[in-house]
N, C-alpha and C. Protein backbone atom coordinates (compact mmCIF):
# COMPACT_ATOMS: atom_id res chain seq x y z
N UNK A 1 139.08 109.12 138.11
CA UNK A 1 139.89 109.56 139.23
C UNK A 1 140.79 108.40 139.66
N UNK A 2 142.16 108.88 139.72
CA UNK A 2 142.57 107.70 140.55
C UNK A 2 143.37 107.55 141.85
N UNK A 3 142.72 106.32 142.32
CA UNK A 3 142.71 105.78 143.41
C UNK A 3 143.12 104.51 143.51
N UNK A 4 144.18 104.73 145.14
CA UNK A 4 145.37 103.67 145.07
C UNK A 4 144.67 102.85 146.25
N UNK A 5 143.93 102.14 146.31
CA UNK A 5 143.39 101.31 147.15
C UNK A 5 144.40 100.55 148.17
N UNK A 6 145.56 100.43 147.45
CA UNK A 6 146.59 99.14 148.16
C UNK A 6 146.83 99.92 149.23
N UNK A 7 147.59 101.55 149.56
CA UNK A 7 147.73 102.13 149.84
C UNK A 7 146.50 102.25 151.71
N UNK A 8 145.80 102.28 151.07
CA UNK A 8 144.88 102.61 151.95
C UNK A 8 144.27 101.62 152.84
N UNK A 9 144.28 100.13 152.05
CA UNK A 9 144.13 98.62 152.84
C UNK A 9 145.47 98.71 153.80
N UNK A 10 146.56 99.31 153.18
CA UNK A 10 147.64 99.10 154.16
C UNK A 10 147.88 99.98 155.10
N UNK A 11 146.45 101.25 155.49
CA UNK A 11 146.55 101.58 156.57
C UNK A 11 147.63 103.03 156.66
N UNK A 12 148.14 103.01 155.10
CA UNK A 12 149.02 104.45 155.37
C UNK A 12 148.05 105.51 155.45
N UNK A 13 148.82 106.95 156.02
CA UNK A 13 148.28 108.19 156.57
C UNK A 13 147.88 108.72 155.19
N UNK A 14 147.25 109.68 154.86
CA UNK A 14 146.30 110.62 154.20
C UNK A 14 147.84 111.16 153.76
N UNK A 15 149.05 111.76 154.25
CA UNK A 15 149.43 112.51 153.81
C UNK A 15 150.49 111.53 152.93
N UNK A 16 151.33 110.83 153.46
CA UNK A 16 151.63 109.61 152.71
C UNK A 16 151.31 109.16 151.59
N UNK A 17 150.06 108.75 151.39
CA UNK A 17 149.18 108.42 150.28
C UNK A 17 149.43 109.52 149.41
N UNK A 18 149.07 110.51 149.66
CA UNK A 18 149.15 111.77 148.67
C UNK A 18 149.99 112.05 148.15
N UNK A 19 151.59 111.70 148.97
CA UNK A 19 152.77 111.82 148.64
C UNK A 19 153.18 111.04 147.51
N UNK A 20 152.54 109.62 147.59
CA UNK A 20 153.41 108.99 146.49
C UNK A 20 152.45 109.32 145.51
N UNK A 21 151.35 109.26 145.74
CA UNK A 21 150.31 108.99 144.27
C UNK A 21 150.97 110.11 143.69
N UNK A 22 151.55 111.18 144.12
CA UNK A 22 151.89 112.47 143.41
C UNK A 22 153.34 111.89 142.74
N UNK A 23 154.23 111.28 143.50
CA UNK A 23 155.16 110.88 143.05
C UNK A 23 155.47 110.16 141.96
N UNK A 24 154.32 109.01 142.23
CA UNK A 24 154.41 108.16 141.00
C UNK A 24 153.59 108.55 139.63
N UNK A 25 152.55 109.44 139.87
CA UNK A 25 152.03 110.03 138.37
C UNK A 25 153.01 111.27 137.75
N UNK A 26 153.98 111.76 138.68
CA UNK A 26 155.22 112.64 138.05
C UNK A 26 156.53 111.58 137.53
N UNK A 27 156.12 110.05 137.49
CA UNK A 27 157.32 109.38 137.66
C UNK A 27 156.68 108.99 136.17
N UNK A 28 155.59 108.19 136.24
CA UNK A 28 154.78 107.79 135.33
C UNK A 28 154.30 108.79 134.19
N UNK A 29 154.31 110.65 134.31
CA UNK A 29 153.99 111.13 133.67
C UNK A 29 152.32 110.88 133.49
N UNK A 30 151.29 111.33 134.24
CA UNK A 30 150.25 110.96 134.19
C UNK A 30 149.48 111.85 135.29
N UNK A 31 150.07 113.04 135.43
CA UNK A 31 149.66 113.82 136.19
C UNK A 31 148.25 114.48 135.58
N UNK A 32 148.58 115.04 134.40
CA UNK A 32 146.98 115.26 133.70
C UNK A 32 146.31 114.26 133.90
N UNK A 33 145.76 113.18 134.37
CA UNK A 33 145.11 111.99 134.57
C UNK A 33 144.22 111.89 135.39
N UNK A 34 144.85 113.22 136.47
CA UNK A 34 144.27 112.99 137.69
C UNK A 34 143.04 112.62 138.15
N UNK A 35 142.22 113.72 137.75
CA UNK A 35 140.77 113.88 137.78
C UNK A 35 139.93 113.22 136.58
N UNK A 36 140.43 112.59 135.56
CA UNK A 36 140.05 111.71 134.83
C UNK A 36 139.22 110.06 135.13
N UNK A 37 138.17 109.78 134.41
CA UNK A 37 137.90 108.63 134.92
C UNK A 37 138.14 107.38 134.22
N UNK A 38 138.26 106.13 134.77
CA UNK A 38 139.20 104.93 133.30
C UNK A 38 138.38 104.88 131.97
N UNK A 39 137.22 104.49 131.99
CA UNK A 39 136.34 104.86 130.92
C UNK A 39 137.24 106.02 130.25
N UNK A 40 137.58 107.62 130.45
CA UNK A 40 137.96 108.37 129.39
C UNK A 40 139.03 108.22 129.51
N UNK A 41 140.33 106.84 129.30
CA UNK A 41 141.33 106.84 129.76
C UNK A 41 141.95 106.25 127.87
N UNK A 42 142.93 106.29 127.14
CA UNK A 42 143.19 105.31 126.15
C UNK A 42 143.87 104.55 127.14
N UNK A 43 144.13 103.23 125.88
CA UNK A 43 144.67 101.97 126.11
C UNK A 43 146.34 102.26 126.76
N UNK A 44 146.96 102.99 126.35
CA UNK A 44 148.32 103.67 127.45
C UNK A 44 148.29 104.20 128.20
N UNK A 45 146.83 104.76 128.69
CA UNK A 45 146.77 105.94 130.11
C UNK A 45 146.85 104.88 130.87
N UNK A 46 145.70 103.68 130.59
CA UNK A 46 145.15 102.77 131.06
C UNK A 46 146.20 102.33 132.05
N UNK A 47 147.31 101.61 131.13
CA UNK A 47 148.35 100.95 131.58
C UNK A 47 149.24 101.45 132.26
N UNK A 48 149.15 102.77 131.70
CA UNK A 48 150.46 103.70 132.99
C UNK A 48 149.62 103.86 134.29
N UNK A 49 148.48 104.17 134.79
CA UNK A 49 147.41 104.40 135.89
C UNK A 49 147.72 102.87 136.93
N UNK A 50 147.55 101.75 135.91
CA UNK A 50 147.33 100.38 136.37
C UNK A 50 148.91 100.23 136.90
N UNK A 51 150.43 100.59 136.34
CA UNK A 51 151.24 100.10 137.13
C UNK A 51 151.64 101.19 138.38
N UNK A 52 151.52 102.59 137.70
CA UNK A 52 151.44 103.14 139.21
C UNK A 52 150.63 102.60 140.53
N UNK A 53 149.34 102.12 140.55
CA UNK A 53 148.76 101.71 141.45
C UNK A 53 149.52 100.29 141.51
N UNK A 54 150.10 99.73 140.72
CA UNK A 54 150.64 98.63 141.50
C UNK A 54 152.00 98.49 142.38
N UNK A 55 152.85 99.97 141.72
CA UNK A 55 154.10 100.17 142.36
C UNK A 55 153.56 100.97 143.82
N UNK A 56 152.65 101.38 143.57
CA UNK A 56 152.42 102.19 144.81
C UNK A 56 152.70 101.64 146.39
N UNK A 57 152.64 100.52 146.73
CA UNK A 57 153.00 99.89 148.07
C UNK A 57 154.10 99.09 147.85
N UNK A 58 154.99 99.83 146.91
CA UNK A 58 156.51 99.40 146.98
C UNK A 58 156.72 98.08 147.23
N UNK A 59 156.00 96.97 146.10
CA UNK A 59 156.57 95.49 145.88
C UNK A 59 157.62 95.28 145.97
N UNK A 60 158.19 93.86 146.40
CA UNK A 60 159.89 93.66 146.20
C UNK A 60 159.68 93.02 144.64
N UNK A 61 158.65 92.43 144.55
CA UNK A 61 158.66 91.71 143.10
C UNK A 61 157.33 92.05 142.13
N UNK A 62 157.74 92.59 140.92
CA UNK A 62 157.03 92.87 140.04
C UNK A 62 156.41 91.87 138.90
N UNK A 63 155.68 91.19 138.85
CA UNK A 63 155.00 90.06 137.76
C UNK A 63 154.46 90.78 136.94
N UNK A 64 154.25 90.64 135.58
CA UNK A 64 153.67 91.30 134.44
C UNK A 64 153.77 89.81 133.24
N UNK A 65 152.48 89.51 132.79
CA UNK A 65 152.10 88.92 132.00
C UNK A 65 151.70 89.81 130.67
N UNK A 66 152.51 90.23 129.52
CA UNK A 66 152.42 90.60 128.60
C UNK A 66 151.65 91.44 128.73
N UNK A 67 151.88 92.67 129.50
CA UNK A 67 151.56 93.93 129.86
C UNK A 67 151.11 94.73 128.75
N UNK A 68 151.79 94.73 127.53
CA UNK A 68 151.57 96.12 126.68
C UNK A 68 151.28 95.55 125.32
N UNK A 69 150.90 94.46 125.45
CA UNK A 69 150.62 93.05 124.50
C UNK A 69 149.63 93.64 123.24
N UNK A 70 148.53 94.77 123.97
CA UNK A 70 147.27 95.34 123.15
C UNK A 70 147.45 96.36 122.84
N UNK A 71 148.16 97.11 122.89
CA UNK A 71 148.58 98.40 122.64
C UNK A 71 149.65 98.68 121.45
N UNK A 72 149.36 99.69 120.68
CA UNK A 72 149.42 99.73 119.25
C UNK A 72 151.44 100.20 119.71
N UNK A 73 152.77 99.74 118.71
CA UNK A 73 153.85 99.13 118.99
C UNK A 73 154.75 100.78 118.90
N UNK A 74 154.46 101.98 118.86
CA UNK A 74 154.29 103.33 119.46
C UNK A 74 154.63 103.36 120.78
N UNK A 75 153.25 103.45 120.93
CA UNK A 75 152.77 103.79 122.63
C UNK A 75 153.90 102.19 123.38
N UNK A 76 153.56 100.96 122.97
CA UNK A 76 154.13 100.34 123.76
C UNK A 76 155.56 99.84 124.11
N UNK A 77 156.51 100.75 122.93
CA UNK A 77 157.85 100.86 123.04
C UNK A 77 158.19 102.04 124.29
N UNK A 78 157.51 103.39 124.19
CA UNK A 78 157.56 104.26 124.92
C UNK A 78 157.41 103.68 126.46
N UNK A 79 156.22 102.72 126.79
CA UNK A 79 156.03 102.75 128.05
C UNK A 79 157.10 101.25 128.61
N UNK A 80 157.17 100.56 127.72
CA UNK A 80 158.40 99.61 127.93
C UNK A 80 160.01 100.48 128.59
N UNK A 81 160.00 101.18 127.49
CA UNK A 81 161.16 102.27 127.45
C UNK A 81 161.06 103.12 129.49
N UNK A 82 159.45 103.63 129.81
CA UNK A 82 159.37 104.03 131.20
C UNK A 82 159.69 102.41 131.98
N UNK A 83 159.31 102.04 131.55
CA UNK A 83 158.96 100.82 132.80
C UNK A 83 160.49 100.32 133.12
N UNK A 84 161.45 99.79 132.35
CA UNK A 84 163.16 99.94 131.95
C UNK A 84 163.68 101.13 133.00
N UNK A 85 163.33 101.92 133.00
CA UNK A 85 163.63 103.08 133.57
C UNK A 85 162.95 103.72 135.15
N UNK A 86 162.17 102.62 135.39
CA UNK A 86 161.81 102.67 136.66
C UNK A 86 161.93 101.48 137.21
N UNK A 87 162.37 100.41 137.00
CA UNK A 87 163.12 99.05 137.37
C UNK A 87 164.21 99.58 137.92
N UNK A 88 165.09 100.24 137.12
CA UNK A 88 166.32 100.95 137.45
C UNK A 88 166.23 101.49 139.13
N UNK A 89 165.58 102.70 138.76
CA UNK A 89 165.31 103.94 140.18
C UNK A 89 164.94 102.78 140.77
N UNK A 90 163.77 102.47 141.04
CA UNK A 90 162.97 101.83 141.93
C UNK A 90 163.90 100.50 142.66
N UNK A 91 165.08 99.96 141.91
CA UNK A 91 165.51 98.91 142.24
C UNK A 91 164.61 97.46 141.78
N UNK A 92 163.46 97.30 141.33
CA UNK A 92 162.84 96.60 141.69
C UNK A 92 163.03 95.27 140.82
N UNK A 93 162.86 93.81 141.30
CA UNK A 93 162.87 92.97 140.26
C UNK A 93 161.71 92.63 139.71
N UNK A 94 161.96 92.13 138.26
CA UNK A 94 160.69 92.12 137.79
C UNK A 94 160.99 91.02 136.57
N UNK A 95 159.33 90.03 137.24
CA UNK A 95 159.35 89.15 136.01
C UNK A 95 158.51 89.45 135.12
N UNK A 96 158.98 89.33 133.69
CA UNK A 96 158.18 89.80 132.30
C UNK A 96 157.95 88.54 131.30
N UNK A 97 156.53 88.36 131.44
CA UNK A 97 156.44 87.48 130.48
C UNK A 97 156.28 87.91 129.02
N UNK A 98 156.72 87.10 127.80
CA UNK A 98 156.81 88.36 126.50
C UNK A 98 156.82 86.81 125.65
N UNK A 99 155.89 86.86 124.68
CA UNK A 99 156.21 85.94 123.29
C UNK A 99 157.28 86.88 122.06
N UNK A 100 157.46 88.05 122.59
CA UNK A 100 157.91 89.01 121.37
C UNK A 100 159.68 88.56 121.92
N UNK A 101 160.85 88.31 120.95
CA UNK A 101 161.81 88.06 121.43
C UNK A 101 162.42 89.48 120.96
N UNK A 102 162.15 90.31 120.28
CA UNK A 102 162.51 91.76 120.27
C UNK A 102 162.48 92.57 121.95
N UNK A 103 160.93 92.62 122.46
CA UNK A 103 160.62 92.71 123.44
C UNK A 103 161.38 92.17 124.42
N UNK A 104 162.13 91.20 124.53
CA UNK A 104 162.91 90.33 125.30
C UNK A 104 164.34 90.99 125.86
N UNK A 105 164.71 91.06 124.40
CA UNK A 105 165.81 91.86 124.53
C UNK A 105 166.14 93.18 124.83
N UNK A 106 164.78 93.90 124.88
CA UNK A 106 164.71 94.99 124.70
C UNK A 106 164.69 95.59 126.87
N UNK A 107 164.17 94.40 127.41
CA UNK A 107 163.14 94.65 128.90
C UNK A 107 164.48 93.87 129.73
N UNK A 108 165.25 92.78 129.38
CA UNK A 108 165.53 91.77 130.16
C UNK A 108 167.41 92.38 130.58
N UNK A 109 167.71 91.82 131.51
CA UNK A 109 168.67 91.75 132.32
C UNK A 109 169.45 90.14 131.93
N UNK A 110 168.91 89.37 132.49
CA UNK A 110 168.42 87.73 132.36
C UNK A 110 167.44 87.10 131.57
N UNK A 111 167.37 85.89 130.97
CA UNK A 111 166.33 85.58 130.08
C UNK A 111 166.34 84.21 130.70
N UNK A 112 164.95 83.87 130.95
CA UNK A 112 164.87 82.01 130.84
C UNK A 112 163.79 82.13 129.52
N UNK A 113 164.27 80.83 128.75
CA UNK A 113 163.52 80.97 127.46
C UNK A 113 162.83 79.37 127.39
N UNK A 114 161.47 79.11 127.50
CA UNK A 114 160.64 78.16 127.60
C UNK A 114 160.51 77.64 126.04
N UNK A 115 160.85 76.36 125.56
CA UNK A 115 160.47 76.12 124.12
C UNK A 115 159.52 74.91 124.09
């Protein structure tokens, strides 16, 4: 089942809460998910569940340390491809750490490149 904890430390209303979690698993595509528990989740439910709950209290800044790093290069073009696409809507900035320089080019706006 999932549950947006941030949401609820921060004191928003019952109906609120409901509002986005609905929002963001129709944003995320993860609405079948609902009633699911992480145990029966794969390695991409996983990750789409984990950033909805982190977009959920509307960060100004997004950190991701090689997010989709374990996930077979399928699934993790697709959710790169969502995540690109909700940077956008959402406005949000976001730092991505990536050893993949495909990946780089693929996520980035700006690049600082550490050698």
């Amino acid at each position: 089942m999932i549950i947006f904890n941030g949401l609820k430390a921060r004191n928003f209303s019952r109906e609120l809460i409901s509002s986005r979690v609905y929002e963001l698993m129709e944003m995320l595509e993860i609405k079948q998910l609902e009633e699911r528990y992480p145990a029966k989740l794969s390695g991409g439910e996983k990750q789409r569940v984990a950033l909805a709950r982190t977009l959920a209290p509307r960060p100004e800044i997004l950190l991701m340390d090689e997010p989709f790093s374990s996930l077979d290069e399928h699934i993790a073009f697709r959710l790169r491809y969502q995540l690109k696409k909700l940077q956008e809507e959402l406005s949000i900035t976001t730092f991505y750490v990536t050893h993949s320089l495909d990946e780089c080019r693929e996520m980035a706006d700006r690049v600082f490149y550490l050698a």
